[in-house]
N, C-alpha and C. Protein backbone atom coordinates (compact mmCIF):
# COMPACT_ATOMS: atom_id res chain seq x y z
N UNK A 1 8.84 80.73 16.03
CA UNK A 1 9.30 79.94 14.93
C UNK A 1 9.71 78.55 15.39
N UNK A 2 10.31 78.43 16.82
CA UNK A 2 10.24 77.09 16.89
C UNK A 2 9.53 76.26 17.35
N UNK A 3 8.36 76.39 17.91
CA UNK A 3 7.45 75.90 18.10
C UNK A 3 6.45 75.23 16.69
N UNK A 4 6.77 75.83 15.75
CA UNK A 4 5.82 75.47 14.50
C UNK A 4 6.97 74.73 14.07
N UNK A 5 8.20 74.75 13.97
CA UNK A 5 9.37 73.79 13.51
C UNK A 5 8.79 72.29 14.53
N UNK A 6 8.61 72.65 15.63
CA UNK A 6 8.59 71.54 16.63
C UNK A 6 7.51 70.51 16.43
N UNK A 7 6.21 71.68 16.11
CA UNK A 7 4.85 70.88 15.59
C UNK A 7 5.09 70.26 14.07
N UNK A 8 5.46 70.52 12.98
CA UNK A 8 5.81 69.67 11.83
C UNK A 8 7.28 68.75 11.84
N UNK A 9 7.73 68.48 13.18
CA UNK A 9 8.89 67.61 13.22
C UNK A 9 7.68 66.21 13.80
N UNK A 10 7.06 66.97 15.17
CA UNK A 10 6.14 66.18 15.55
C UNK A 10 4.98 65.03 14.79
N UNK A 11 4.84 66.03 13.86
CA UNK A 11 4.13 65.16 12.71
C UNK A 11 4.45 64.42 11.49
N UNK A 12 5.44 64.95 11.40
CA UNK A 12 6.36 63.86 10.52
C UNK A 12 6.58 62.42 10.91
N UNK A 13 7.47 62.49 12.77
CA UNK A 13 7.74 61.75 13.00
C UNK A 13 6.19 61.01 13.49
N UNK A 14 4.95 61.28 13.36
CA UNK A 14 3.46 60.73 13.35
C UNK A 14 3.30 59.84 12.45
N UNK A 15 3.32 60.59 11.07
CA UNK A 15 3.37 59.81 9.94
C UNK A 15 4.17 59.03 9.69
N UNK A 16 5.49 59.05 9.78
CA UNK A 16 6.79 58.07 9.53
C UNK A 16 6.14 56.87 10.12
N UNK A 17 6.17 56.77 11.85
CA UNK A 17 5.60 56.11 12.37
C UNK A 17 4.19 55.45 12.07
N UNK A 18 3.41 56.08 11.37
CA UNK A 18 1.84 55.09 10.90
C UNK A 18 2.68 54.87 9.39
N UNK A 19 3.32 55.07 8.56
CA UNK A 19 3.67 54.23 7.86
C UNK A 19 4.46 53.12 7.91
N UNK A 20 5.09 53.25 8.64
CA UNK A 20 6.22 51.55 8.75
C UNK A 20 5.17 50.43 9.70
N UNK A 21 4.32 51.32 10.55
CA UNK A 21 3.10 50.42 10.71
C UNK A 21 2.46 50.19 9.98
N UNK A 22 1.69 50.51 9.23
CA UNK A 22 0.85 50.58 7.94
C UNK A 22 1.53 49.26 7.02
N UNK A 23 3.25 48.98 6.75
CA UNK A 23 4.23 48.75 5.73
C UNK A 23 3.84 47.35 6.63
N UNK A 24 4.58 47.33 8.26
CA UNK A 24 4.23 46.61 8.69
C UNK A 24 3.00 45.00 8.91
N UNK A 25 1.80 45.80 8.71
CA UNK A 25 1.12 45.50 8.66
C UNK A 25 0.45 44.63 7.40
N UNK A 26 0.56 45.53 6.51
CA UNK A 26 0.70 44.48 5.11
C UNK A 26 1.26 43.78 5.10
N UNK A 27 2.71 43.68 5.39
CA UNK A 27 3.31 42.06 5.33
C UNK A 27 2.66 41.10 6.45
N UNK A 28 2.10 41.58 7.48
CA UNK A 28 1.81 40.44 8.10
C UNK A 28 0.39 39.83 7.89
N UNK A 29 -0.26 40.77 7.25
CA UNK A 29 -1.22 39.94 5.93
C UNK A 29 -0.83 39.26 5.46
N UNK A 30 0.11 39.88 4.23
CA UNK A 30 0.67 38.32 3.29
C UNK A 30 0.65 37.30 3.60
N UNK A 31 2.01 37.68 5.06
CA UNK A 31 2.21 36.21 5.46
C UNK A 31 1.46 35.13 5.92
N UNK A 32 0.00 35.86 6.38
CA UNK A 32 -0.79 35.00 7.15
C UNK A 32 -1.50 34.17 5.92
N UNK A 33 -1.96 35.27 4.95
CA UNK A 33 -2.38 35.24 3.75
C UNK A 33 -2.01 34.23 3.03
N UNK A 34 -0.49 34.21 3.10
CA UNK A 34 0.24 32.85 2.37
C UNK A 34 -0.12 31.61 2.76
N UNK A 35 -0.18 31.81 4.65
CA UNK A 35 -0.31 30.53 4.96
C UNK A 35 -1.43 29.86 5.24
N UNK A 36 -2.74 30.83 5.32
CA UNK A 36 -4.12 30.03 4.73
C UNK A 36 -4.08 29.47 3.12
N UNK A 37 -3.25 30.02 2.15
CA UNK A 37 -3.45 29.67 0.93
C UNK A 37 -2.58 28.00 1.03
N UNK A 38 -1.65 28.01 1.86
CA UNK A 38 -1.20 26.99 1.76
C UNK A 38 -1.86 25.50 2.36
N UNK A 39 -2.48 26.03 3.54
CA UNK A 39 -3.15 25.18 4.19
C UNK A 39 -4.10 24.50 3.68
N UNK A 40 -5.07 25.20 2.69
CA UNK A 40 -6.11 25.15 1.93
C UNK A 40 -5.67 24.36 0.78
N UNK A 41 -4.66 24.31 0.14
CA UNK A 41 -3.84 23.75 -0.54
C UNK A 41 -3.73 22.55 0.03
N UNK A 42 -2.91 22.19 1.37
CA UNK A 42 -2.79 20.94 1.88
C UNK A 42 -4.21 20.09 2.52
N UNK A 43 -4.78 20.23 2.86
CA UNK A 43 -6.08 20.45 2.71
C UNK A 43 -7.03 20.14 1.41
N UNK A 44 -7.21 20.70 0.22
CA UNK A 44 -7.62 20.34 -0.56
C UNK A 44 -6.51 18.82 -1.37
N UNK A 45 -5.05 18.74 -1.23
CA UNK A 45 -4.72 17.32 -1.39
C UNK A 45 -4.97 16.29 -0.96
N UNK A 46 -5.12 16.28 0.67
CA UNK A 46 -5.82 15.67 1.54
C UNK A 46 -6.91 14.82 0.56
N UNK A 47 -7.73 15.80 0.47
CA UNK A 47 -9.52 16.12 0.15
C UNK A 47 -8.71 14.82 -1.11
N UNK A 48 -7.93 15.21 -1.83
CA UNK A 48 -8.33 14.59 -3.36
C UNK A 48 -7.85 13.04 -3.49
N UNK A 49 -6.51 13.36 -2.64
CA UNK A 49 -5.96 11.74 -2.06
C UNK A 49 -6.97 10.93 -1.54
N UNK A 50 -7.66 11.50 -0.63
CA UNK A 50 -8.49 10.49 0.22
C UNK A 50 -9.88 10.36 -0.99
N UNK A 51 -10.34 11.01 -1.51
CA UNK A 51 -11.35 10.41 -2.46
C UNK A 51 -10.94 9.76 -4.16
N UNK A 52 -9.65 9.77 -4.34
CA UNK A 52 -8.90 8.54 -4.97
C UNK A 52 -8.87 7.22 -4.35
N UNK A 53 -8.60 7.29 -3.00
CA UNK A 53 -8.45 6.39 -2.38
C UNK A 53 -9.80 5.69 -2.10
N UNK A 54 -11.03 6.42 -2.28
CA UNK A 54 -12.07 5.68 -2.10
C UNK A 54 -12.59 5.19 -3.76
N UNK A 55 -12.32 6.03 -4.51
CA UNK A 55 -12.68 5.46 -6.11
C UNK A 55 -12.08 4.16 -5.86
N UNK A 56 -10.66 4.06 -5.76
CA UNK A 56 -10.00 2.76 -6.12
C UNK A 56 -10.91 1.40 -5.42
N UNK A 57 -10.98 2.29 -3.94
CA UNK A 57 -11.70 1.06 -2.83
C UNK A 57 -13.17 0.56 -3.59
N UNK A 58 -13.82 1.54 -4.23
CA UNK A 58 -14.98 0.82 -4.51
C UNK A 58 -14.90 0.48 -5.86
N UNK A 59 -13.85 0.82 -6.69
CA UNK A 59 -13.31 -0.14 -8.05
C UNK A 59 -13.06 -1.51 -7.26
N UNK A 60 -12.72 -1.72 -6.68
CA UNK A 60 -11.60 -3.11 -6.25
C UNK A 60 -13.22 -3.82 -5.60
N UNK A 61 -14.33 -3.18 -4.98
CA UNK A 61 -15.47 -4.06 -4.01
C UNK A 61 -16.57 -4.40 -5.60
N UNK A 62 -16.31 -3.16 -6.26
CA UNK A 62 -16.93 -3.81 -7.74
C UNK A 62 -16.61 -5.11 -8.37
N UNK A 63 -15.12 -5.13 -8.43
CA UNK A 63 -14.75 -5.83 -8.80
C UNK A 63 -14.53 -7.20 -7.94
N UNK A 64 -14.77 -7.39 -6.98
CA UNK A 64 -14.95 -8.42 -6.10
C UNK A 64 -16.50 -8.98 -5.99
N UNK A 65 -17.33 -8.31 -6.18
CA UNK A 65 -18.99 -8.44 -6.87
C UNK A 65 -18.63 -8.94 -8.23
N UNK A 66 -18.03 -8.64 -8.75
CA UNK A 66 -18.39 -9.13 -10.25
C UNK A 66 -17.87 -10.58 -10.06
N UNK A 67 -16.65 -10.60 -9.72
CA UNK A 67 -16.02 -11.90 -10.16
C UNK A 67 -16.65 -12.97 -8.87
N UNK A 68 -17.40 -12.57 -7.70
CA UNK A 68 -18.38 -13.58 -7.49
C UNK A 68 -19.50 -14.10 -7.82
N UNK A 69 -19.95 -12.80 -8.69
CA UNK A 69 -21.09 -13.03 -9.38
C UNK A 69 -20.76 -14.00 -10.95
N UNK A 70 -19.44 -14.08 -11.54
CA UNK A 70 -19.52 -14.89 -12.22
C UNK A 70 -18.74 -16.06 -11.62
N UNK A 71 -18.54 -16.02 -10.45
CA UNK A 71 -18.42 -17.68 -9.79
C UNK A 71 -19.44 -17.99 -9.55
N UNK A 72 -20.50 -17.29 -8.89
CA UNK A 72 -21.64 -17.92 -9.10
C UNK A 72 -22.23 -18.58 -10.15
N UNK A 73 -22.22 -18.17 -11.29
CA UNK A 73 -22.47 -18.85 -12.58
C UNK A 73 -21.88 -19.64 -13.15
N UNK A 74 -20.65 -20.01 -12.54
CA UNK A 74 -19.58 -20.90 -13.03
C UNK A 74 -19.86 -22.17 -12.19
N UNK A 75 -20.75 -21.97 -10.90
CA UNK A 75 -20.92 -22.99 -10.07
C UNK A 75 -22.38 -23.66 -10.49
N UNK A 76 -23.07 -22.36 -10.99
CA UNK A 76 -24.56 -23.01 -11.96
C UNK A 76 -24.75 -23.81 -13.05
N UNK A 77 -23.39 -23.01 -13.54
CA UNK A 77 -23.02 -24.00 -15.04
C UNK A 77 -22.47 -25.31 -14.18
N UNK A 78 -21.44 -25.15 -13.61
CA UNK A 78 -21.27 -27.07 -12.99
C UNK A 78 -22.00 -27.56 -12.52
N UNK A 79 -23.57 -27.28 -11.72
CA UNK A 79 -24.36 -28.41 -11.20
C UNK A 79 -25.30 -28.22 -12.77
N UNK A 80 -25.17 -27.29 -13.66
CA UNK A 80 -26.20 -28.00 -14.92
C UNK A 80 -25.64 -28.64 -15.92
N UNK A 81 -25.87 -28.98 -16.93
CA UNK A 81 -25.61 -29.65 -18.31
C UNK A 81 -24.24 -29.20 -18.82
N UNK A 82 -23.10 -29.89 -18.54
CA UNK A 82 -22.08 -30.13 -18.93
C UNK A 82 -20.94 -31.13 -19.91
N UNK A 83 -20.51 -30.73 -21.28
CA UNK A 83 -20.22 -31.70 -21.50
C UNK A 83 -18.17 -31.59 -21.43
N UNK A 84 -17.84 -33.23 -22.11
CA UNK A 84 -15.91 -33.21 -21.38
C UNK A 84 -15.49 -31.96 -22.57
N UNK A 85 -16.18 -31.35 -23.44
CA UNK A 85 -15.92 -30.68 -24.29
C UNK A 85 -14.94 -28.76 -23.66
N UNK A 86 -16.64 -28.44 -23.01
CA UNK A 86 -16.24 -27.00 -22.29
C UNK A 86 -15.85 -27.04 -20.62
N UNK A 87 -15.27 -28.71 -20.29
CA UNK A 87 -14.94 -28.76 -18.96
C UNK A 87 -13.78 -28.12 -18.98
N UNK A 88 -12.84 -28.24 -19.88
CA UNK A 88 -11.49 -27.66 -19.71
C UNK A 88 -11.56 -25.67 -19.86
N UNK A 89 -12.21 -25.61 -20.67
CA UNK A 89 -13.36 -23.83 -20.59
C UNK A 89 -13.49 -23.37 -19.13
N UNK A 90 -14.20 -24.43 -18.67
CA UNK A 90 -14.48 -24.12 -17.50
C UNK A 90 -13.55 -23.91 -16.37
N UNK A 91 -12.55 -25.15 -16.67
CA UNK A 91 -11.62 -24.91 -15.45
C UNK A 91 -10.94 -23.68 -15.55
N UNK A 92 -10.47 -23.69 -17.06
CA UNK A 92 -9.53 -22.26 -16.97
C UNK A 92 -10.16 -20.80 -16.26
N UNK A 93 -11.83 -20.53 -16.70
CA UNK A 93 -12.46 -20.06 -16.44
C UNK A 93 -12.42 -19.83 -14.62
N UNK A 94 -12.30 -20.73 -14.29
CA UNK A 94 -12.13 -21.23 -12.83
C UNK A 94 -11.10 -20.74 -12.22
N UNK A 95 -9.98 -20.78 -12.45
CA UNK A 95 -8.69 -20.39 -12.47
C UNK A 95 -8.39 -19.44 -12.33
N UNK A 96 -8.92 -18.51 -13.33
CA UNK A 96 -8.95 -17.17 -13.81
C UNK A 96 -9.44 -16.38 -12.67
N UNK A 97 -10.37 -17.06 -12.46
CA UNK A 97 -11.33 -15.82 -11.29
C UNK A 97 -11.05 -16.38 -9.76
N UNK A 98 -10.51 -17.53 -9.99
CA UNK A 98 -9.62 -17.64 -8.35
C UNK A 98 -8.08 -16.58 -8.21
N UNK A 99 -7.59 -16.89 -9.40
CA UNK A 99 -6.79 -15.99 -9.26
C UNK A 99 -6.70 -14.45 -8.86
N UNK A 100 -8.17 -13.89 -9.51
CA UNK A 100 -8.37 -12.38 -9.60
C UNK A 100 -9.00 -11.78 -8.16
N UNK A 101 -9.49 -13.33 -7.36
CA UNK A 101 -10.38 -12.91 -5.78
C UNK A 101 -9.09 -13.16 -4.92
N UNK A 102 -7.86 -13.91 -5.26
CA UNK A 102 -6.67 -14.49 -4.74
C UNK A 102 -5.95 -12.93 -4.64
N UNK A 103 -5.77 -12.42 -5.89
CA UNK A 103 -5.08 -10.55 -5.83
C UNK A 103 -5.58 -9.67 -5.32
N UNK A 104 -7.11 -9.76 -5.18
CA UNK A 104 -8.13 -8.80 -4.38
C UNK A 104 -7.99 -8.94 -2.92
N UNK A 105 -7.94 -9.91 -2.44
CA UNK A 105 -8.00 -10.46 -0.74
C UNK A 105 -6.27 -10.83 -0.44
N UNK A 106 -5.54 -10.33 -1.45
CA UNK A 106 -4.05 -10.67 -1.21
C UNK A 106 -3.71 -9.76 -0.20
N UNK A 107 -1.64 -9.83 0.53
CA UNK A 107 -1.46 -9.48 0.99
C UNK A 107 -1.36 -7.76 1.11
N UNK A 108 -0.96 -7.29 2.23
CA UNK A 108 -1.08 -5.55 2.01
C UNK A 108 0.02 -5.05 1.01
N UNK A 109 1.20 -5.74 0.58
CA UNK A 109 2.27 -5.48 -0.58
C UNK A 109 1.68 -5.89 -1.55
N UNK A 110 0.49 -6.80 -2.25
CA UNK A 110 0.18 -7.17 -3.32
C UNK A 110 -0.72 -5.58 -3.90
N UNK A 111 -0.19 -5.20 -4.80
CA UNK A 111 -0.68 -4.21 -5.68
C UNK A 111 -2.38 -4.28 -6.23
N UNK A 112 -2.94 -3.63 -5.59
CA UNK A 112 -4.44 -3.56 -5.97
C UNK A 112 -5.12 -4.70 -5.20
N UNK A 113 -4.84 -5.00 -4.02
CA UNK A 113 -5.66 -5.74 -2.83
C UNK A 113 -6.41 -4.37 -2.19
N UNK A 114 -7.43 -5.14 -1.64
CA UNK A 114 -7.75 -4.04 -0.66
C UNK A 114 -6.74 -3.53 1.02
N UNK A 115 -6.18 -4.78 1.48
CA UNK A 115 -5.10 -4.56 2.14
C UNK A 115 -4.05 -3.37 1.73
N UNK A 116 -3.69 -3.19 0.50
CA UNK A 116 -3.04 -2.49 -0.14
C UNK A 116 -4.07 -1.28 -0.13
N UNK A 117 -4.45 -0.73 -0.35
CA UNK A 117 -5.34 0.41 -0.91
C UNK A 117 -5.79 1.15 0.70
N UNK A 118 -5.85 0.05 1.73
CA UNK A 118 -6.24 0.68 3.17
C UNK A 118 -4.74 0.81 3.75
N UNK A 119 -3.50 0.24 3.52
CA UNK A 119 -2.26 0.84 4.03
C UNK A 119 -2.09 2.04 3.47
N UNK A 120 -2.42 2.15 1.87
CA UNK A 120 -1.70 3.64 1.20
C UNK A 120 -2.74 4.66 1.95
N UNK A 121 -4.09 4.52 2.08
CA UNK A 121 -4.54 5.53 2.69
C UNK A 121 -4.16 5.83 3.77
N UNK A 122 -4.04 4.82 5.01
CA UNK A 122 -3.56 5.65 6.25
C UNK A 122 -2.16 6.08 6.09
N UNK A 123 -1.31 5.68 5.59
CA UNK A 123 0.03 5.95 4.80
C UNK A 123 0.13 7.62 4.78
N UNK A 124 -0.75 7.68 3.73
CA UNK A 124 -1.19 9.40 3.09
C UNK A 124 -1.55 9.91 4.52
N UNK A 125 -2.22 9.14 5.28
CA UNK A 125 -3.43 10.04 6.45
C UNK A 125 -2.06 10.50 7.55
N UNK A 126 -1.38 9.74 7.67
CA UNK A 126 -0.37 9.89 8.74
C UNK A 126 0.62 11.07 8.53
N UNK A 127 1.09 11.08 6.81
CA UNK A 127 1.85 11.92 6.07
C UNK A 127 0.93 13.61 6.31
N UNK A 128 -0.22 13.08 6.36
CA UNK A 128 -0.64 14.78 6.31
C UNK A 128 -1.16 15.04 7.68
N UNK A 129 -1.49 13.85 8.56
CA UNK A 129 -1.01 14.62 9.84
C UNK A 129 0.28 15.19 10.62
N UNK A 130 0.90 14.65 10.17
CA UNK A 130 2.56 15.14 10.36
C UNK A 130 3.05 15.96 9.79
N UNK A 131 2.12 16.52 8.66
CA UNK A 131 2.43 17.93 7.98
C UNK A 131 1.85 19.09 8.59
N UNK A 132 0.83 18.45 9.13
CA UNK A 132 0.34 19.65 10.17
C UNK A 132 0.72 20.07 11.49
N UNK A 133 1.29 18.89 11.50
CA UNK A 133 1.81 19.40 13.32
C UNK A 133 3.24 20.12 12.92
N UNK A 134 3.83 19.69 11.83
CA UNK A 134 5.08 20.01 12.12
C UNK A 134 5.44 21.48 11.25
């Protein structure tokens, strides 16, 4: 009789033991689990920051094409047929789009330069390498 007491103590304490491993083990799924979901997460912000950051960049090179392309025409219209009527048209005209290549090529604090738009990205780039190391 005690030998068969001895063999179902034996196996109990078998099973006990593959379950808190077993219990074990699932959590250290989760956890790993959690932290690919998170990574993938940081990672996919990365991903979305940095291709905002390129929309804006090639909004802002559009827009630096355009407004040379209508200085160009503003410089066609002054070597052609002009009268003192649409000179003052013109200057403002003039003005206007010095001003708008003046905010584009401005400093890296001027809001919507490209200076500006290449600090916020490495800005972001630095922020999420330092999220990874740390």
């Amino acid at each position: 009789m005690h030998s068969v007491s001895g063999f179902f103590l034996i196996v109990t304490f078998f099973i006990i033991g593959l379950s808190i491993l077993a219990v074990y083990t699932t959590t250290l799924a989760t956890e790993f689990g959690l932290t690919k979901d998170d990574m993938q997460i940081s990672s996919l912000t990365h991903l979305m920051k940095s291709m905002d950051w390129e929309n804006d960049y090639n909004e802002e090179k559009i827009g630096e094409r355009i407004l040379m392309a209508q200085l160009d025409d503003l410089n066609i219209t002054l070597h052609g047929n002009f009268t003192k009527n649409n000179v003052s048209e013109i200057e403002n005209n003039f003005a206007m789009y010095k001003s708008h290549l003046d905010i584009l090529e401005g400093s890296q604090t001027a809001n919507g330069s490209l200076l500006n738009l290449k600090y916020k990205a490495e800005s972001e780039y630095d922020r999420f390498l330092q999220s990874q190391r740390g």
